[in-house]
Structures are given as C-alpha cells and as structure tokens.
PDB file of N, CA and C in Angstrom:
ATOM      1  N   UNK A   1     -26.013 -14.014 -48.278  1.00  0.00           N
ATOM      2  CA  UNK A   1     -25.347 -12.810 -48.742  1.00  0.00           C
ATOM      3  C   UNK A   1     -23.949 -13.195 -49.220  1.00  0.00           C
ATOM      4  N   UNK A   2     -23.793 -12.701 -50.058  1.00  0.00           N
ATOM      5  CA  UNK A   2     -21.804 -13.206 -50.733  1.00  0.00           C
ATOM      6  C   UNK A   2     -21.214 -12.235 -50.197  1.00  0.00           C
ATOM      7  N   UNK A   3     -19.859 -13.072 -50.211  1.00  0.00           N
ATOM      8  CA  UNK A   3     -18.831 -12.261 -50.276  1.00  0.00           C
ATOM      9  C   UNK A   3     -18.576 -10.439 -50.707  1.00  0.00           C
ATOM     10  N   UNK A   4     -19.274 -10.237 -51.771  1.00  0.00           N
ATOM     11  CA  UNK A   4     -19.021  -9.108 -52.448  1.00  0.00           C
ATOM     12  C   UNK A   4     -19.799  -8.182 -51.517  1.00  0.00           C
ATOM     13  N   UNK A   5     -21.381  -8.452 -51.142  1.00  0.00           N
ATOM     14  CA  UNK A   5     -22.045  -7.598 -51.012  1.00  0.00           C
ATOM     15  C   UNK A   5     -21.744  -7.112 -49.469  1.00  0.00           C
ATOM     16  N   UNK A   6     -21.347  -8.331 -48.550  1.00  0.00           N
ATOM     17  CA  UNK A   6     -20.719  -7.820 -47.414  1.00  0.00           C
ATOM     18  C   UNK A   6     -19.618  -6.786 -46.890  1.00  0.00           C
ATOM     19  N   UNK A   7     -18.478  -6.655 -48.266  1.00  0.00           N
ATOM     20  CA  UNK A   7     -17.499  -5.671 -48.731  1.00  0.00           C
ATOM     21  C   UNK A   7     -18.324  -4.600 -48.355  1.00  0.00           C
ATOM     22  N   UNK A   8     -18.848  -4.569 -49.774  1.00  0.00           N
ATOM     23  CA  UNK A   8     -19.526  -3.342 -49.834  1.00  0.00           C
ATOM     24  C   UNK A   8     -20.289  -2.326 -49.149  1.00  0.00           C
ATOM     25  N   UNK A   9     -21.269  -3.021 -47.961  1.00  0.00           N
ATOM     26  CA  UNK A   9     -21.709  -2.563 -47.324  1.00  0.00           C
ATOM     27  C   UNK A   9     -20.803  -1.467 -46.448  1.00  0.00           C
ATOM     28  N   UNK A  10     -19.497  -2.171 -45.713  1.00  0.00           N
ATOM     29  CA  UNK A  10     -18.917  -0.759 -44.984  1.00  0.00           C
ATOM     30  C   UNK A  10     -18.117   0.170 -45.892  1.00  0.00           C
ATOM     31  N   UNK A  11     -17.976   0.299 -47.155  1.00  0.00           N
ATOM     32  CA  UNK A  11     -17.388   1.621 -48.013  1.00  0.00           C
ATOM     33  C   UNK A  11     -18.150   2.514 -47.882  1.00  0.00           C
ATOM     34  N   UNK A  12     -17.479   3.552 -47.610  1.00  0.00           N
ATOM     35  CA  UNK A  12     -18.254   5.127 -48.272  1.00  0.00           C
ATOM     36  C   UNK A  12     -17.280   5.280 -49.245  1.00  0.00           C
ATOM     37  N   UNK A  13     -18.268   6.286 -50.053  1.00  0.00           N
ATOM     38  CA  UNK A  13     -17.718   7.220 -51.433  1.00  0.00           C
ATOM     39  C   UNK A  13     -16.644   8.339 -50.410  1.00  0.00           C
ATOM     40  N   UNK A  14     -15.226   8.513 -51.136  1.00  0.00           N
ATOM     41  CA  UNK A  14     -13.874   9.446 -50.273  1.00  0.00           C
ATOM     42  C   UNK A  14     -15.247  11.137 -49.788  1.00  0.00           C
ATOM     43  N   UNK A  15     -14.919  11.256 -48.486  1.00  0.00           N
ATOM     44  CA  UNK A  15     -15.724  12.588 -48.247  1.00  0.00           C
ATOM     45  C   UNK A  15     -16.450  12.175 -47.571  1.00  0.00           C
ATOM     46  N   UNK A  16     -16.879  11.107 -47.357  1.00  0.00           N
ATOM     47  CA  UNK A  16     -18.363  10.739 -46.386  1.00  0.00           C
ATOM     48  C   UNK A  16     -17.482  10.035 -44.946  1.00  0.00           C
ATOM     49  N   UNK A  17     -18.326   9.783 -44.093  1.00  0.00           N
ATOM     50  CA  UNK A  17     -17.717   9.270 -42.819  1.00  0.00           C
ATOM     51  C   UNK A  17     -18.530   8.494 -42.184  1.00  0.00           C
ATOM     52  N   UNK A  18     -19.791   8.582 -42.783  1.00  0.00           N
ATOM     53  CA  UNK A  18     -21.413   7.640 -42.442  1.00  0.00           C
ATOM     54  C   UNK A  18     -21.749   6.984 -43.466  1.00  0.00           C
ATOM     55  N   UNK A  19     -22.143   5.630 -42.668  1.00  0.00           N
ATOM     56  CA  UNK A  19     -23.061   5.170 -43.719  1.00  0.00           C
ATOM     57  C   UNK A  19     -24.565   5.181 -43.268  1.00  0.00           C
ATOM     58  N   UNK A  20     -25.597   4.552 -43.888  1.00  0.00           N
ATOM     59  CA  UNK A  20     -27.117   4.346 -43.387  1.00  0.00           C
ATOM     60  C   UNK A  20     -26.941   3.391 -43.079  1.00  0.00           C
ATOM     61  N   UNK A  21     -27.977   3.193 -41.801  1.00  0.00           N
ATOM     62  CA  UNK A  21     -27.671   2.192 -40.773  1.00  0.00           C
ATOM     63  C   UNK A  21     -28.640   1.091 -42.292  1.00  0.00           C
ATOM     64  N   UNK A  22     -28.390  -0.304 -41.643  1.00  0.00           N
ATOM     65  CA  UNK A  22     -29.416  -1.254 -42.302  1.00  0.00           C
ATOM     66  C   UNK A  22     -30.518  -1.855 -42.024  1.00  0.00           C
ATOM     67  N   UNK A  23     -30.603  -1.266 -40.788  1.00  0.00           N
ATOM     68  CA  UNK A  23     -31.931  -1.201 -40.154  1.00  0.00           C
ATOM     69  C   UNK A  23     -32.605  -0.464 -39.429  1.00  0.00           C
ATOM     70  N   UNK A  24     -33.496   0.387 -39.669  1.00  0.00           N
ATOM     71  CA  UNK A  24     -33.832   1.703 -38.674  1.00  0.00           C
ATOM     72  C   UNK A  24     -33.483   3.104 -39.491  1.00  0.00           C
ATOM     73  N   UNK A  25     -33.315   3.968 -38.805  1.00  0.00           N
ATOM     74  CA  UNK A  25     -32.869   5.620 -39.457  1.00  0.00           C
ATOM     75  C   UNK A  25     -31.786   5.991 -38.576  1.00  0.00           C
ATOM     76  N   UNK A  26     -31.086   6.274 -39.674  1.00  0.00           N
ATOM     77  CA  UNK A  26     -29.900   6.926 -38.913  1.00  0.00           C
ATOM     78  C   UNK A  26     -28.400   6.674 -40.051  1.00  0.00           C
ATOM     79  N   UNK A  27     -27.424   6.778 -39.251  1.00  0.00           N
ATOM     80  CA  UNK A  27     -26.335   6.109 -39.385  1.00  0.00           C
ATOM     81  C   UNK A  27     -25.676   5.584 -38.955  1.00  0.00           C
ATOM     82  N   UNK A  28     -24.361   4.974 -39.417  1.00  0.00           N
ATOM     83  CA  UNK A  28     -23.437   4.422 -38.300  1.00  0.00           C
ATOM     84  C   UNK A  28     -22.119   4.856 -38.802  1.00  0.00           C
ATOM     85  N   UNK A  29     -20.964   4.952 -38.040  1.00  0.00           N
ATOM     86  CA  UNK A  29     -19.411   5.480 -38.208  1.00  0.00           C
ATOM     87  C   UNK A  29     -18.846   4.332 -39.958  1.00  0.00           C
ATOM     88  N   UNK A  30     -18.173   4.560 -40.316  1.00  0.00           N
ATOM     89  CA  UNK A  30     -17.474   4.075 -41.724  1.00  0.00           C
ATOM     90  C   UNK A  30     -15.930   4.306 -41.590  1.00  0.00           C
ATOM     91  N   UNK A  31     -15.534   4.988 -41.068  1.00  0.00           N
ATOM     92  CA  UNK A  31     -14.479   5.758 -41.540  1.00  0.00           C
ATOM     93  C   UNK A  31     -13.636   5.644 -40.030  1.00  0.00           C
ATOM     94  N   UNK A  32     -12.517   6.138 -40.152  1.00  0.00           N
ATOM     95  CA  UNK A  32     -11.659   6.725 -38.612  1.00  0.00           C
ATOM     96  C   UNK A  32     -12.459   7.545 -38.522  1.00  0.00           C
ATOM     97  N   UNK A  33     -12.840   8.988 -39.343  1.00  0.00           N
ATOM     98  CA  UNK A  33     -13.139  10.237 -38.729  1.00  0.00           C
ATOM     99  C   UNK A  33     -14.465  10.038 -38.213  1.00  0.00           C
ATOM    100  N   UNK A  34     -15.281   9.111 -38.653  1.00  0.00           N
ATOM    101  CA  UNK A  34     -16.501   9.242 -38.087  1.00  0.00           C
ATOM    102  C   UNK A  34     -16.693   8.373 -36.361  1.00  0.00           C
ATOM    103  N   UNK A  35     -15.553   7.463 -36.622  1.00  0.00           N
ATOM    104  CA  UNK A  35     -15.386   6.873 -35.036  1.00  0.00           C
ATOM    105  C   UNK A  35     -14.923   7.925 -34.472  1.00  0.00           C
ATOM    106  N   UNK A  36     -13.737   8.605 -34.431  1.00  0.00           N
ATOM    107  CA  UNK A  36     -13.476   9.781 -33.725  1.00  0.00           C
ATOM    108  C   UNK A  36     -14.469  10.808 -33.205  1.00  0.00           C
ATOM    109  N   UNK A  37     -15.145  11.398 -34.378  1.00  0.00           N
ATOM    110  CA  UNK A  37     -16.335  12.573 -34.167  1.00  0.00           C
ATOM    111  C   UNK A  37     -17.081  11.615 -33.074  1.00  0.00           C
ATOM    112  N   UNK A  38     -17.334  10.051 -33.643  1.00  0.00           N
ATOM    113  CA  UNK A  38     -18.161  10.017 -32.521  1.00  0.00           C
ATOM    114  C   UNK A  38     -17.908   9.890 -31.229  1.00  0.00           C
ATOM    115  N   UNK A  39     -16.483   8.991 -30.978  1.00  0.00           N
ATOM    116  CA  UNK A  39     -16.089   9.157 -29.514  1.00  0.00           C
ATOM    117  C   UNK A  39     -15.860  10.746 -28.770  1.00  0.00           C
ATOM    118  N   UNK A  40     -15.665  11.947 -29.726  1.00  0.00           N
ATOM    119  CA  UNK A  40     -15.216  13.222 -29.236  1.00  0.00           C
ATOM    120  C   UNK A  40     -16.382  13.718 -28.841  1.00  0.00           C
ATOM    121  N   UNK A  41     -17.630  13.442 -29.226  1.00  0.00           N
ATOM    122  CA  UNK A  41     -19.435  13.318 -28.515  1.00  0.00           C
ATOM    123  C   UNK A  41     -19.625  12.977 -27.618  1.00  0.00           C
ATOM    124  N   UNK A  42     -19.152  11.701 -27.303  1.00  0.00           N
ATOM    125  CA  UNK A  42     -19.335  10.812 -26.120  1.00  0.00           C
ATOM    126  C   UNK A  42     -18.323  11.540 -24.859  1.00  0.00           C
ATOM    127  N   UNK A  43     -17.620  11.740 -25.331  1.00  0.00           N
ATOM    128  CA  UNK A  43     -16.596  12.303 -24.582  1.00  0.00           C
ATOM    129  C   UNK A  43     -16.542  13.503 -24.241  1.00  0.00           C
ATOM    130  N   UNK A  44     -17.261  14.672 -25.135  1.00  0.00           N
ATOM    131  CA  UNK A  44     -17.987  15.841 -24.034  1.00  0.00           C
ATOM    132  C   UNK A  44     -19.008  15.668 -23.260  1.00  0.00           C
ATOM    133  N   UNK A  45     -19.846  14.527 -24.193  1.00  0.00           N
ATOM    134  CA  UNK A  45     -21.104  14.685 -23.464  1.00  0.00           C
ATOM    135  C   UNK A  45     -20.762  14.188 -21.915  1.00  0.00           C
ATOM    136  N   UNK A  46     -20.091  13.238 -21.661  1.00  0.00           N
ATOM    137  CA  UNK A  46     -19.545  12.750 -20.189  1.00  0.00           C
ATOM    138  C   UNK A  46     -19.183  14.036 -19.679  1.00  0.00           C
ATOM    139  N   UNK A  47     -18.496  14.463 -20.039  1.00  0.00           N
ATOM    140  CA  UNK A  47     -17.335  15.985 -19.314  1.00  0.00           C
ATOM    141  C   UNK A  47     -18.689  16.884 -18.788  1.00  0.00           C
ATOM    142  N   UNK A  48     -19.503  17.133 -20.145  1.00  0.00           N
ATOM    143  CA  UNK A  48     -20.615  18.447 -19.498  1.00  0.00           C
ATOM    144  C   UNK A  48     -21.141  17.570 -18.297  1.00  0.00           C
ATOM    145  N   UNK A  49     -21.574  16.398 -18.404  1.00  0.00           N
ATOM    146  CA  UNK A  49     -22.412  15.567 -17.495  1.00  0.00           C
ATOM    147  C   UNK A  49     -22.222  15.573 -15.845  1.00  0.00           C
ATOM    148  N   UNK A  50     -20.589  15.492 -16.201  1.00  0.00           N
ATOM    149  CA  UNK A  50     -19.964  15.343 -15.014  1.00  0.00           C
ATOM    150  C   UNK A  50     -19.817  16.902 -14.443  1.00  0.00           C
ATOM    151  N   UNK A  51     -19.888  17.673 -15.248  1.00  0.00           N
ATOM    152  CA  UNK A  51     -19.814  19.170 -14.768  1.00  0.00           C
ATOM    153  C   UNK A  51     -21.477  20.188 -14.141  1.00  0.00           C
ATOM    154  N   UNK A  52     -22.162  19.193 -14.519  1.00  0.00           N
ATOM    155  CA  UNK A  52     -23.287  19.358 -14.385  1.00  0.00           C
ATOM    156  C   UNK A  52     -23.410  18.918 -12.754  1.00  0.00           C
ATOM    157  N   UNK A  53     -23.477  17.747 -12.650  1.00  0.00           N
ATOM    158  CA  UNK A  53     -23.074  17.439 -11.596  1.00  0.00           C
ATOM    159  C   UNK A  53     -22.307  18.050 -10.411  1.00  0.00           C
ATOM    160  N   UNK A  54     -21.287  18.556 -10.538  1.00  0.00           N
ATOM    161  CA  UNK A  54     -20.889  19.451  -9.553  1.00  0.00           C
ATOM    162  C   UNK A  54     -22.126  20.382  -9.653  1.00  0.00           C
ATOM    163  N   UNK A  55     -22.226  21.282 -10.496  1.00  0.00           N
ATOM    164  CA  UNK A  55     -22.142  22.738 -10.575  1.00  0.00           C
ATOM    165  C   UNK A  55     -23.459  23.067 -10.931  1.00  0.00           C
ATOM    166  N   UNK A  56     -24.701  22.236 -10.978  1.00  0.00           N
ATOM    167  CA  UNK A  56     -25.658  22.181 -11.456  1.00  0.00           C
ATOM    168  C   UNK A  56     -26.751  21.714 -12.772  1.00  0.00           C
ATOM    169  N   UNK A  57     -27.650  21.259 -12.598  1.00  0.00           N
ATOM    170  CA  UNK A  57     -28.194  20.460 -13.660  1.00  0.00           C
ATOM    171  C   UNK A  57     -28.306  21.881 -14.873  1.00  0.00           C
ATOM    172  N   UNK A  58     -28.328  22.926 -14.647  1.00  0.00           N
ATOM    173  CA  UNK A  58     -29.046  23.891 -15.638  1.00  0.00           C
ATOM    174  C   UNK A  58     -27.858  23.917 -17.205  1.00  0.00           C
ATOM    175  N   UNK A  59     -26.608  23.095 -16.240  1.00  0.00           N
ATOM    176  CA  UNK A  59     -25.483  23.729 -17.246  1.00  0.00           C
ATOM    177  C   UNK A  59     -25.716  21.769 -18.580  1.00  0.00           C
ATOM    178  N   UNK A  60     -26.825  21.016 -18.306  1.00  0.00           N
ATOM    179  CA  UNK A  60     -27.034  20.357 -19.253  1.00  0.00           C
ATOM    180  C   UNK A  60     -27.877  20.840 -20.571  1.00  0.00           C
ATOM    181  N   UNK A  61     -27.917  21.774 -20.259  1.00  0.00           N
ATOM    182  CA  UNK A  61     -28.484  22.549 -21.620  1.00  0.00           C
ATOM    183  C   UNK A  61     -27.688  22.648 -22.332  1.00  0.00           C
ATOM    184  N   UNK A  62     -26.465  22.610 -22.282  1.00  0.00           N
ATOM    185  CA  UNK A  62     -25.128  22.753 -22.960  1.00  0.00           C
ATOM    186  C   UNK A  62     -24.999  21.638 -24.037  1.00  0.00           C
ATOM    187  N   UNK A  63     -25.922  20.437 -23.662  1.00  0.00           N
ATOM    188  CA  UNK A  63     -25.926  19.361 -24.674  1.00  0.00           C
ATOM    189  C   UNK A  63     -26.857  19.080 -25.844  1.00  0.00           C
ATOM    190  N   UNK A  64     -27.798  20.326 -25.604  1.00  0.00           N
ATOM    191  CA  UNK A  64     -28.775  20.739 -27.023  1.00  0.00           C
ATOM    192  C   UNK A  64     -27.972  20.875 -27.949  1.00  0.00           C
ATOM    193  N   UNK A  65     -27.452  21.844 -28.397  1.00  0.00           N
ATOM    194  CA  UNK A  65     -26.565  22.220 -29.377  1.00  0.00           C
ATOM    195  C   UNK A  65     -25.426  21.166 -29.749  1.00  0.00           C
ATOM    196  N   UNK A  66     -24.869  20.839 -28.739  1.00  0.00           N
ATOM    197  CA  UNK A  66     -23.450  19.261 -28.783  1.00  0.00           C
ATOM    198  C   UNK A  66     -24.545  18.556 -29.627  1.00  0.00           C
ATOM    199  N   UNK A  67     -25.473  18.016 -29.507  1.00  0.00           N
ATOM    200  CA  UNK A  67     -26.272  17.192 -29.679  1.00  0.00           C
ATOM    201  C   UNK A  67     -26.840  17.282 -31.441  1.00  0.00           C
ATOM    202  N   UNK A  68     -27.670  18.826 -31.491  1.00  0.00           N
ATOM    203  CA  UNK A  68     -28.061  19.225 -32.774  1.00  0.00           C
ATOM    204  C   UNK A  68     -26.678  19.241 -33.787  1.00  0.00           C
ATOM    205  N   UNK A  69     -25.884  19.269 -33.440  1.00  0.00           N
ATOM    206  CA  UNK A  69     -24.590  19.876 -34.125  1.00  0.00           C
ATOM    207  C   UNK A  69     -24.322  18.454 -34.824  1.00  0.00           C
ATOM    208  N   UNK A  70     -24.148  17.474 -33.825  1.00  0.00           N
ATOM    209  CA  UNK A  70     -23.360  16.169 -33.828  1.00  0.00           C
ATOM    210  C   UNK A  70     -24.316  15.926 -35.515  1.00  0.00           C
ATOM    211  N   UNK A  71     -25.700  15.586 -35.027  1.00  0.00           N
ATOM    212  CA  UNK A  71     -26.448  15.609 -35.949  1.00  0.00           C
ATOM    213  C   UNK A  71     -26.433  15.076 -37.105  1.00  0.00           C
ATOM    214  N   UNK A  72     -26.743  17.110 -37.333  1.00  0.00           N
ATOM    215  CA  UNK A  72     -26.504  17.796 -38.609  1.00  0.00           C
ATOM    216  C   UNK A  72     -25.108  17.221 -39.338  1.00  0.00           C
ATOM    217  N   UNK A  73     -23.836  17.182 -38.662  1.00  0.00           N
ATOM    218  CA  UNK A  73     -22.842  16.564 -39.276  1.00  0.00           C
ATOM    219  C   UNK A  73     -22.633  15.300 -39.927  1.00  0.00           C
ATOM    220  N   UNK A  74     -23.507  14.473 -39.027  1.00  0.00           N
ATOM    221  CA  UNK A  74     -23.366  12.673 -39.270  1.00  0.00           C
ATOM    222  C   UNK A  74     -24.650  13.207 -40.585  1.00  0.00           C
ATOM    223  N   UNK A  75     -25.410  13.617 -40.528  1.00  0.00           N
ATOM    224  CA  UNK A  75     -26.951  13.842 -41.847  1.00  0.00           C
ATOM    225  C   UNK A  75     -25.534  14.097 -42.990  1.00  0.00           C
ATOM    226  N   UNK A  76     -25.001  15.423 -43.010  1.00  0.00           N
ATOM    227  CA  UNK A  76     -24.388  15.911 -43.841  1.00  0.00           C
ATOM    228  C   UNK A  76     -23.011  14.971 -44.556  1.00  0.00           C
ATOM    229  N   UNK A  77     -22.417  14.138 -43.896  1.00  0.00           N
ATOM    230  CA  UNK A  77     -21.604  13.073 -43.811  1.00  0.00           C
ATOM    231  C   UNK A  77     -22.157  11.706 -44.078  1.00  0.00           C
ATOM    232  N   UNK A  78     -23.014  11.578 -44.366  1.00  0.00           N
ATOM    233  CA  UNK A  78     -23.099  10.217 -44.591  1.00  0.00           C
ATOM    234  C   UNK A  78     -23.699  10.011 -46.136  1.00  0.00           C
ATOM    235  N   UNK A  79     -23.283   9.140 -46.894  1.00  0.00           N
ATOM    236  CA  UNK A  79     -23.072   8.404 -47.867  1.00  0.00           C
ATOM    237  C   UNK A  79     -23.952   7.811 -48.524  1.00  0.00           C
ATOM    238  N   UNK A  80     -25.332   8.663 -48.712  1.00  0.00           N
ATOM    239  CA  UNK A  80     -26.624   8.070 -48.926  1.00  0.00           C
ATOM    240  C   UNK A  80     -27.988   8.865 -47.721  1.00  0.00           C
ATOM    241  N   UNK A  81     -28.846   8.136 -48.334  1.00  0.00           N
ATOM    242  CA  UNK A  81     -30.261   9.366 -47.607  1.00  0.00           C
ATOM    243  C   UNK A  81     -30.168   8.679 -46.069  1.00  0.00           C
ATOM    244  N   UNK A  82     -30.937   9.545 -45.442  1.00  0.00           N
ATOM    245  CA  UNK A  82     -31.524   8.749 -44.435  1.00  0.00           C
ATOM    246  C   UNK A  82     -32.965   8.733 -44.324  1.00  0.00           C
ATOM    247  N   UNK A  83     -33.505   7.770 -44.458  1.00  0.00           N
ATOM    248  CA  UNK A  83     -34.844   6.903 -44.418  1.00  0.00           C
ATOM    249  C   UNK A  83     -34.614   5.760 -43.434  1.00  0.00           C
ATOM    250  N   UNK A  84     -36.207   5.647 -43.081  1.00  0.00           N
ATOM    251  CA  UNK A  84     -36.173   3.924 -42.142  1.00  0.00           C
ATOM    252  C   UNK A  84     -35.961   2.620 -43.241  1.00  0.00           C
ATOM    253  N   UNK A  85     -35.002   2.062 -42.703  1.00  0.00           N
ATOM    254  CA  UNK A  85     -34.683   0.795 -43.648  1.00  0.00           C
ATOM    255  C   UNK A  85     -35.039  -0.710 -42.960  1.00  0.00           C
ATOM    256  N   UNK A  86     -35.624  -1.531 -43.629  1.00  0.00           N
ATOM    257  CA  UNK A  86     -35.851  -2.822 -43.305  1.00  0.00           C
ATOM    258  C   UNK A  86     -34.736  -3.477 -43.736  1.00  0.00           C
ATOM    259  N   UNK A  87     -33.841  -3.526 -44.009  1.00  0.00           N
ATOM    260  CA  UNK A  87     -32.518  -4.852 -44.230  1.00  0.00           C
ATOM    261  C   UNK A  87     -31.799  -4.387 -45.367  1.00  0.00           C
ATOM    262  N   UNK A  88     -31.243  -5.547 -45.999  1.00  0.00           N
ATOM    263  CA  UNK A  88     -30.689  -5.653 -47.080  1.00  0.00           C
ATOM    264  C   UNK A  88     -31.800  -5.211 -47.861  1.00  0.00           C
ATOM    265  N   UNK A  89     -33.233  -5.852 -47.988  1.00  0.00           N
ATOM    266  CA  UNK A  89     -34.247  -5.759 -48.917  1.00  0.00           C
ATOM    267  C   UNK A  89     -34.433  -4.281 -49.358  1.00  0.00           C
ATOM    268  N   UNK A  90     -34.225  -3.293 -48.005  1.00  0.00           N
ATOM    269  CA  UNK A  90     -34.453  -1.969 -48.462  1.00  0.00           C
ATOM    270  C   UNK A  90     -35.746  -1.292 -47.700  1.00  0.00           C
ATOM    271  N   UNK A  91     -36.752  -1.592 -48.362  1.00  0.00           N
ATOM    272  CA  UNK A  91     -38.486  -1.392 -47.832  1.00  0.00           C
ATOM    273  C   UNK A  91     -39.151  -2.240 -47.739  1.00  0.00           C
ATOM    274  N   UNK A  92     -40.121  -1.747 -46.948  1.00  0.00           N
ATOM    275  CA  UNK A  92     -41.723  -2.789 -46.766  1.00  0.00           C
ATOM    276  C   UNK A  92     -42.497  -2.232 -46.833  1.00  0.00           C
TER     277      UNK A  92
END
C-alpha cells in the first residue's frame, strides 16, 4: 500500500465524523467529534450500568434507545455506505 492511499483512508469529506470500517460493517471514529460522541456512549452507558446496579436491572432498558440513537447517528455520519467489506480490495 503507498504512502498516498494510507492518507487517505482516515479523511472524511467536512460534515462526516465516520468512516467505513475496512473490514466488516460498520464504522469507525475519523474526526474529534466522532471520538467524543463515542466516548460520551461509553460513558453513559457505564453511568446507566452502574445505576442499574444499585437500583435495579429494569432501569437497563434505558440503553435501547442510548444504543439505537448512537446508531442511527454514526449510519447518518459516516462518509460512505455501510456494507460488509473485505479489505482494501472492497468485495468477495
């Protein structure tokens, strides 16, 4: 792989905060805002977890929605489709 194409891989187009992962479905963070969004996930999801814990398992339902939300945002944010990807190559 050169030089160039390794660049390239972590840019997004200004507006996006995801890219597609390069292997698998999904995405991964690009940006500050998308490391942030994602640590501010991680970081309720602990809080409800831990609140759950005291106060009962029922209040982990609270992480459906955290969860669907997170999502929908990283889908809507990221910088290209999401499909399962085999590598650089693309498909198999």
């Amino acid at each position: 792989m050169s030089g160039r194409q390794a660049q390239g891989r972590g840019r997004v187009r200004p507006g996006y905060w995801f890219r597609p992962k390069l292997y698998g479905l999904g995405a991964t963070p690009a940006t500050w805002q998308g490391w942030v969004l994602t640590a501010a996930l991680a970081a309720i999801a602990i809080a409800v977890a831990r609140l759950a814990e005291a106060r009962g398992a029922a209040l982990l339902v609270l992480l459906v929605p955290l969860i669907a939300g997170f999502i929908w945002l990283v889908h809507a944010k990221t910088d290209g489709a999401w499909r399962w990807r085999w590598g650089p190559g693309g498909g198999r």
